[in-house]
PDB file of N, CA and C in Angstrom:
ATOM      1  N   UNK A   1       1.137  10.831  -0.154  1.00  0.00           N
ATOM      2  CA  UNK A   1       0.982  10.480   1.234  1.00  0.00           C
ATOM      3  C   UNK A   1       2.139  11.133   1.988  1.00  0.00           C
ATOM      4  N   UNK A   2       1.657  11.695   3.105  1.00  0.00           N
ATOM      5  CA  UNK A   2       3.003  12.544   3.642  1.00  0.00           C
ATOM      6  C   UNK A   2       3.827  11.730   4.443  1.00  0.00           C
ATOM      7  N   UNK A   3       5.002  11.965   4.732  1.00  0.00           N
ATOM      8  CA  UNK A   3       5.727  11.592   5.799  1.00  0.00           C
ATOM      9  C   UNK A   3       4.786  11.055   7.294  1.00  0.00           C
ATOM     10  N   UNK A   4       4.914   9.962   7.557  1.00  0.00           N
ATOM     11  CA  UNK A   4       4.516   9.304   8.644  1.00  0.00           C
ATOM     12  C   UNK A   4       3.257   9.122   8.237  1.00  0.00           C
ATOM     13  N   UNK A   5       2.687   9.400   7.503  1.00  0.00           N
ATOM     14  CA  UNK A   5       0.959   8.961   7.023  1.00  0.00           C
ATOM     15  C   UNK A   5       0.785   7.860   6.524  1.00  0.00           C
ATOM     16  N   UNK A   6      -0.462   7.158   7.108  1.00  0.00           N
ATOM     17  CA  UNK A   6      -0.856   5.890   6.401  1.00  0.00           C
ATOM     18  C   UNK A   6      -2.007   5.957   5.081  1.00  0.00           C
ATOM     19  N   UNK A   7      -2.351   4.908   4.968  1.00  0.00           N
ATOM     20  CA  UNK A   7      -3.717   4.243   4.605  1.00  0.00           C
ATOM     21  C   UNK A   7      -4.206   4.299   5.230  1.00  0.00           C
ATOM     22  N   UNK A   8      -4.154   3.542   6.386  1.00  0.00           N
ATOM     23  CA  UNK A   8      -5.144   2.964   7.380  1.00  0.00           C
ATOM     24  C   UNK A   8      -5.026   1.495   7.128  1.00  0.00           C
ATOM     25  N   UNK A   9      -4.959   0.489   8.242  1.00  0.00           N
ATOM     26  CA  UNK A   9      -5.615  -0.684   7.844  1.00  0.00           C
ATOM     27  C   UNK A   9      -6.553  -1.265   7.979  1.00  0.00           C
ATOM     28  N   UNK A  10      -6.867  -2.213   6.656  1.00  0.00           N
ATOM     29  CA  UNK A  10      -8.341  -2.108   6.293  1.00  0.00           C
ATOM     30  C   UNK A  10      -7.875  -3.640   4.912  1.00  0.00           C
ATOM     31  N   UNK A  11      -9.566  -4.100   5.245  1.00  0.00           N
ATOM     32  CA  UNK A  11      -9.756  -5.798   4.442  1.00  0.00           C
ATOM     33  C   UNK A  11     -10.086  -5.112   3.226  1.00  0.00           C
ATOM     34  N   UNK A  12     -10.110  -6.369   2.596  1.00  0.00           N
ATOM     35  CA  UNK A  12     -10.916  -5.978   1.212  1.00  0.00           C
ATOM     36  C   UNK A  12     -11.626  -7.399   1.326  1.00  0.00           C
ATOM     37  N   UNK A  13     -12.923  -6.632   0.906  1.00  0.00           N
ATOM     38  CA  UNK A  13     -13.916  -7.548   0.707  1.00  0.00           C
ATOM     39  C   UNK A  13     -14.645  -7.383  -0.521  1.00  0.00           C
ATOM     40  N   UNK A  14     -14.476  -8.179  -1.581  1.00  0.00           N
ATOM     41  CA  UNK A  14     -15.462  -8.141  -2.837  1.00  0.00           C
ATOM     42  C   UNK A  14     -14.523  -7.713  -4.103  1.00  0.00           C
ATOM     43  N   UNK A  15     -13.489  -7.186  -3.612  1.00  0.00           N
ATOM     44  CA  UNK A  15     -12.464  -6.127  -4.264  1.00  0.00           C
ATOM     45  C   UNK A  15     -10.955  -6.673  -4.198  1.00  0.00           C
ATOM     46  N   UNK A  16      -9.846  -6.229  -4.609  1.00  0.00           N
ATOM     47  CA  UNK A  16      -8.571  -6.188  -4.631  1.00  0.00           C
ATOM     48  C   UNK A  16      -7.907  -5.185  -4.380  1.00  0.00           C
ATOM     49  N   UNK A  17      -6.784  -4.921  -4.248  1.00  0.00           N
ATOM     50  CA  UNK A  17      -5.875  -3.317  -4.628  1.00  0.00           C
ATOM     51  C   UNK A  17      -4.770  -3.553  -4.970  1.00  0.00           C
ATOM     52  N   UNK A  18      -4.376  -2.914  -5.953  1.00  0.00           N
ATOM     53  CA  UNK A  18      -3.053  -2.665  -7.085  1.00  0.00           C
ATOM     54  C   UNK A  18      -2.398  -1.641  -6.415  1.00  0.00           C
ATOM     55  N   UNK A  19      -1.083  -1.495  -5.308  1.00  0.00           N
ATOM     56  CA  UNK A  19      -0.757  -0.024  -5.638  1.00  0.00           C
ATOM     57  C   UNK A  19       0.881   0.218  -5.939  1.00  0.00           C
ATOM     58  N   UNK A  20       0.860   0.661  -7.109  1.00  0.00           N
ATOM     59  CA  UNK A  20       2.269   0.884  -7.797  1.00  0.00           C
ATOM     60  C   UNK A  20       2.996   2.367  -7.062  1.00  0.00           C
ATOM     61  N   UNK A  21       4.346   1.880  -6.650  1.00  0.00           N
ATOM     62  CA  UNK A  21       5.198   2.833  -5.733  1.00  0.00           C
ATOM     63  C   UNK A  21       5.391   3.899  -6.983  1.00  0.00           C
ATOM     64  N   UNK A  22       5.425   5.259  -7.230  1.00  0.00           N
ATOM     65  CA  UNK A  22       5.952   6.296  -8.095  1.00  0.00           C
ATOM     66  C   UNK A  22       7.374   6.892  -7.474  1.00  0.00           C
ATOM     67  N   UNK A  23       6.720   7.386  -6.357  1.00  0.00           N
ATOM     68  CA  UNK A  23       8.168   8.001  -6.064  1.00  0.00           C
ATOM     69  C   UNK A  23       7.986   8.161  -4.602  1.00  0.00           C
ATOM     70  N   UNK A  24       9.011   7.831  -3.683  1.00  0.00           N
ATOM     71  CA  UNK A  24       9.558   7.886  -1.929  1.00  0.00           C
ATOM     72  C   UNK A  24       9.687   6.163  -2.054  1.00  0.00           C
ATOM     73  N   UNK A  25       9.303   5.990  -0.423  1.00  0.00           N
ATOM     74  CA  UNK A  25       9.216   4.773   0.004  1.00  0.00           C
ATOM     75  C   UNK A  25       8.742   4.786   1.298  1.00  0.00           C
ATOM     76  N   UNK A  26       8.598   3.470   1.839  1.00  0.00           N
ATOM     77  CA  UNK A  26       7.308   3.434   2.699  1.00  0.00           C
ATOM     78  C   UNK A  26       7.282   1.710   2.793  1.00  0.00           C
ATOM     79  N   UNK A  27       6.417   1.131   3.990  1.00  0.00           N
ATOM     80  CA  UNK A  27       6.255   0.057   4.319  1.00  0.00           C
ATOM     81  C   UNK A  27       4.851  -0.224   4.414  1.00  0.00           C
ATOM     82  N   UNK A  28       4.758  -2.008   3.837  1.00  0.00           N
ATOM     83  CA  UNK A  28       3.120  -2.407   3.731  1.00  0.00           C
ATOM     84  C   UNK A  28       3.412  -3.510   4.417  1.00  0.00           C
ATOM     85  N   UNK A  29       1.945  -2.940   5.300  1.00  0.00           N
ATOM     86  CA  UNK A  29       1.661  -4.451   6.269  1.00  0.00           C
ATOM     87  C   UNK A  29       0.876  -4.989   5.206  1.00  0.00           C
ATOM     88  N   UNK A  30       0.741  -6.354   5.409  1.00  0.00           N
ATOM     89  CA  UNK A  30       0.269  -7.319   4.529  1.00  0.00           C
ATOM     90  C   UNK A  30      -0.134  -8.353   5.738  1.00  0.00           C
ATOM     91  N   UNK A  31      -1.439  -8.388   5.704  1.00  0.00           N
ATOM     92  CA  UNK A  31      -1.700  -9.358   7.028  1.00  0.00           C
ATOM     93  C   UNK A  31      -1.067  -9.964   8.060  1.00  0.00           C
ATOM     94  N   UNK A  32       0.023 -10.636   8.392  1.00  0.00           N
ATOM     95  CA  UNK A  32       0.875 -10.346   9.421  1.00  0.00           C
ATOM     96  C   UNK A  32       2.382 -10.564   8.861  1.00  0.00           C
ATOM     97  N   UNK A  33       2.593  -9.763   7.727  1.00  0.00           N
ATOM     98  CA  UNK A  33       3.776  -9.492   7.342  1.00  0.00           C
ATOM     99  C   UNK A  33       4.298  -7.846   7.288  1.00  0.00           C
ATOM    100  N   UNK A  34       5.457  -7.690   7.291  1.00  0.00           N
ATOM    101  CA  UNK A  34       6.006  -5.898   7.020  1.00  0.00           C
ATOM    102  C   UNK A  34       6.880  -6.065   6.111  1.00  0.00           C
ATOM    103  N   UNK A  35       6.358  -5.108   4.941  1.00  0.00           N
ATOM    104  CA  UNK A  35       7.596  -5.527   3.827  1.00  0.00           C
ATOM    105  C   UNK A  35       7.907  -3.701   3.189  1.00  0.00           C
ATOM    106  N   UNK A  36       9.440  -4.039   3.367  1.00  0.00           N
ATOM    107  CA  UNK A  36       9.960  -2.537   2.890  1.00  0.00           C
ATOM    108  C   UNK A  36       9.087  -2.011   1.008  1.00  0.00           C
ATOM    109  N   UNK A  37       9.092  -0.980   0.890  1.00  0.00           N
ATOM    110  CA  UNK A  37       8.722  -0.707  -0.977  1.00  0.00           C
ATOM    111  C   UNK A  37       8.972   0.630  -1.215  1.00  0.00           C
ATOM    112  N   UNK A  38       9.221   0.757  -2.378  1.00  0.00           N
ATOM    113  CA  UNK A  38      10.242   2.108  -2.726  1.00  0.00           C
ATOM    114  C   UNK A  38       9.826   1.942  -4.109  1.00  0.00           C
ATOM    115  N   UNK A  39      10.103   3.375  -4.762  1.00  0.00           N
ATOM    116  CA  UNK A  39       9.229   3.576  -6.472  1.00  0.00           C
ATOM    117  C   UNK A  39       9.598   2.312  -7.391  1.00  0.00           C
ATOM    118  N   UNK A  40       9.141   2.224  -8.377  1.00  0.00           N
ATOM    119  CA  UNK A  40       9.384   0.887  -9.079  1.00  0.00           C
ATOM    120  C   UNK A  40       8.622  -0.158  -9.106  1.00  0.00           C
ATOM    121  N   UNK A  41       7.832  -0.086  -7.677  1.00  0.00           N
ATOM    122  CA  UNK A  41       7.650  -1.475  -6.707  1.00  0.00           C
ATOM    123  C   UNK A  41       5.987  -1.366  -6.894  1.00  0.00           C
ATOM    124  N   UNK A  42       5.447  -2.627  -6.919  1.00  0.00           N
ATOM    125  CA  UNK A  42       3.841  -2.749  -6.963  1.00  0.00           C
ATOM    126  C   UNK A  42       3.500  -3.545  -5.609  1.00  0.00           C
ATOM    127  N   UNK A  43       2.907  -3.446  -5.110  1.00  0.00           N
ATOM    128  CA  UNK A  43       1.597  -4.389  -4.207  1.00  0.00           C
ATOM    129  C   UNK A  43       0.612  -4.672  -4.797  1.00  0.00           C
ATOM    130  N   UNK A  44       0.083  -5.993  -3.976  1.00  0.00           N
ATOM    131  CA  UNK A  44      -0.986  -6.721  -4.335  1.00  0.00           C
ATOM    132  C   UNK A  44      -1.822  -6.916  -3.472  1.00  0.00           C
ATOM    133  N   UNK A  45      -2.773  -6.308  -2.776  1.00  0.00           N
ATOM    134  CA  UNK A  45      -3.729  -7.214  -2.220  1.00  0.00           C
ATOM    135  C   UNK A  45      -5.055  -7.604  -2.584  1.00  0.00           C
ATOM    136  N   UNK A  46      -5.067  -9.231  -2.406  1.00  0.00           N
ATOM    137  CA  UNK A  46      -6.453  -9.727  -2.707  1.00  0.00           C
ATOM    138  C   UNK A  46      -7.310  -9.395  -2.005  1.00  0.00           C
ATOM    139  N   UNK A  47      -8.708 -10.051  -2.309  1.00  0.00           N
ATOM    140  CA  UNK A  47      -9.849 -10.483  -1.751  1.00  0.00           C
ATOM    141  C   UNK A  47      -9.257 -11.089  -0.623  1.00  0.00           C
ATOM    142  N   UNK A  48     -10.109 -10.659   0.457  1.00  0.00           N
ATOM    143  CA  UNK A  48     -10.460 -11.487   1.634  1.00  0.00           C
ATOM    144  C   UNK A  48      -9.014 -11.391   2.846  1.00  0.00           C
ATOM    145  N   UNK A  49      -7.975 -10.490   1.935  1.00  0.00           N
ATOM    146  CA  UNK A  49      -7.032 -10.094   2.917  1.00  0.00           C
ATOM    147  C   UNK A  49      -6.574  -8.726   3.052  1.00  0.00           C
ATOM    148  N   UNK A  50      -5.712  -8.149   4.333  1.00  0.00           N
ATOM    149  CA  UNK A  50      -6.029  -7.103   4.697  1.00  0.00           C
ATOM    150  C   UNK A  50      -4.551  -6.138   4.599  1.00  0.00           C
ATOM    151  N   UNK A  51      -4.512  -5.016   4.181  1.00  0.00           N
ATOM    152  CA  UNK A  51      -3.466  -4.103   4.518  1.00  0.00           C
ATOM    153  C   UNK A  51      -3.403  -2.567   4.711  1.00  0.00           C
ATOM    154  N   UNK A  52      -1.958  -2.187   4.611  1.00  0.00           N
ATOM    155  CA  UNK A  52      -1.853  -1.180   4.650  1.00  0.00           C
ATOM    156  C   UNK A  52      -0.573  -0.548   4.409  1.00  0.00           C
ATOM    157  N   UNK A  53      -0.559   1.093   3.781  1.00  0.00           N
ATOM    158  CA  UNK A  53       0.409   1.556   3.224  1.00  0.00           C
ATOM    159  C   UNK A  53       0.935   2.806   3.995  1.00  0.00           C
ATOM    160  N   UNK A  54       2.264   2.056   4.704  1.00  0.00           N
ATOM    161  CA  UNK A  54       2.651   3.829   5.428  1.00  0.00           C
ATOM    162  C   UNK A  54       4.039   4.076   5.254  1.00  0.00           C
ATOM    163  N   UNK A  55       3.741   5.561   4.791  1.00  0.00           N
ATOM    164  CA  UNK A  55       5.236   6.375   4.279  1.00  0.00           C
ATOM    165  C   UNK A  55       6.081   6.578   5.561  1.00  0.00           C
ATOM    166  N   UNK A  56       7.279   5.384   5.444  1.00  0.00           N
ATOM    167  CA  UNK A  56       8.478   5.710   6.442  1.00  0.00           C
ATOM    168  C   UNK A  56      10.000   6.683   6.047  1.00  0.00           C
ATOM    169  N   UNK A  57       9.431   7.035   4.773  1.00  0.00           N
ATOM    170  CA  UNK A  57      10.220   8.430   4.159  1.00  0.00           C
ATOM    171  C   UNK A  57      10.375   9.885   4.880  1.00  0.00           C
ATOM    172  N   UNK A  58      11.099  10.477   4.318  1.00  0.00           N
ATOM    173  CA  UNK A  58      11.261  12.133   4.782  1.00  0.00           C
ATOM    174  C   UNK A  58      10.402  12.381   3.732  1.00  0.00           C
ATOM    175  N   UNK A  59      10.251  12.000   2.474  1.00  0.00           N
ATOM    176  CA  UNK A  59       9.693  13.104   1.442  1.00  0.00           C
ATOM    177  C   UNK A  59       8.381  12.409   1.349  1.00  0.00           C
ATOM    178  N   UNK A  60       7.368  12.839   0.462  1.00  0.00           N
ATOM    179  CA  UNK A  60       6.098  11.876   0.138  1.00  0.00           C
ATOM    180  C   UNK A  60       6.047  11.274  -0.713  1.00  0.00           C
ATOM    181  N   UNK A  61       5.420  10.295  -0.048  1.00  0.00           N
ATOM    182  CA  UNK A  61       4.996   8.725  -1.150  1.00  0.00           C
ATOM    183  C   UNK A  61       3.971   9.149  -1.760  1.00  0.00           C
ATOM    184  N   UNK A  62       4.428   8.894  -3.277  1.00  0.00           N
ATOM    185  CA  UNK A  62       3.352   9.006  -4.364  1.00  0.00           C
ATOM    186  C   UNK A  62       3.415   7.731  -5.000  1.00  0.00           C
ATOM    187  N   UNK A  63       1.892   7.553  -4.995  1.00  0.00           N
ATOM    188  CA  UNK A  63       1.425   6.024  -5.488  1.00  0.00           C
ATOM    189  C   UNK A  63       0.172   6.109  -6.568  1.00  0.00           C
ATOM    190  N   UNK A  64      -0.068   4.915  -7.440  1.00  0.00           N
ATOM    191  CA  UNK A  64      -1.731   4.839  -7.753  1.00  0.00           C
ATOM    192  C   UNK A  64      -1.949   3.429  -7.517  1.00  0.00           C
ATOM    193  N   UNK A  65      -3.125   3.759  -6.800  1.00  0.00           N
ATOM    194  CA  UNK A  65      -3.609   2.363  -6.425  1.00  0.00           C
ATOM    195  C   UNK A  65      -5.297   1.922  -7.888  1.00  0.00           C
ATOM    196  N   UNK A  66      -5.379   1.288  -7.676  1.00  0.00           N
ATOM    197  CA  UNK A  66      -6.348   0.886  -8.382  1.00  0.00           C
ATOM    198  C   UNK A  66      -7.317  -0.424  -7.549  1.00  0.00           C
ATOM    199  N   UNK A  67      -8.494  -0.633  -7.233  1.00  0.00           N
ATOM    200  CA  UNK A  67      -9.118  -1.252  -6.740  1.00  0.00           C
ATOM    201  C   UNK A  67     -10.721  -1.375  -7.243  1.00  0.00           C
ATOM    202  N   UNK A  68     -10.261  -2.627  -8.221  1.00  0.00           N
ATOM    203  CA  UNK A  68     -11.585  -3.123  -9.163  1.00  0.00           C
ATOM    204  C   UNK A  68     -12.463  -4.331  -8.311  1.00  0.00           C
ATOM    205  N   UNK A  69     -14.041  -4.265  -8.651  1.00  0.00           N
ATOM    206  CA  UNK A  69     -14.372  -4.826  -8.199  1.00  0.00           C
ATOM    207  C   UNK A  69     -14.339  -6.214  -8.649  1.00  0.00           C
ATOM    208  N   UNK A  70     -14.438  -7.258  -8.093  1.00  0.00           N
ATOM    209  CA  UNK A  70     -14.095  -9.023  -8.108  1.00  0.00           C
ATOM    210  C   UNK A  70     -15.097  -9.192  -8.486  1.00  0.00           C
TER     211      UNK A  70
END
């Protein structure tokens, strides 16, 4: 994800998302929270709630997300 690029935000419905930080850092809204994350670092979002992942780095955020269905 490049510098200043998001996800987008967006629900999950039916589904979850896993996404483990690799390398930069970057901030996730989490329904009406903002929480800093940097490599090392995992997110969680469930069912039925909503986020998003944006690189507030100079370099790019590399992540894998995983999103199985419920």
């Amino acid at each position: 994800l490049p510098s200043g690029a998001s996800i987008g935000y967006h629900k999950h419905e039916g589904n979850c998302e896993m996404i483990f930080i690799i390398e930069g850092e970057g901030t996730v809204l989490y329904d009406d929270t903002k929480n800093p994350v940097k490599a090392g670092q995992c997110h969680y979002c469930p069912a039925g709630h909503s986020h998003s992942l944006i690189n507030t780095g100079s370099e790019d955020l590399i992540f894998c997300a995983v999103v199985p269905k419920q």
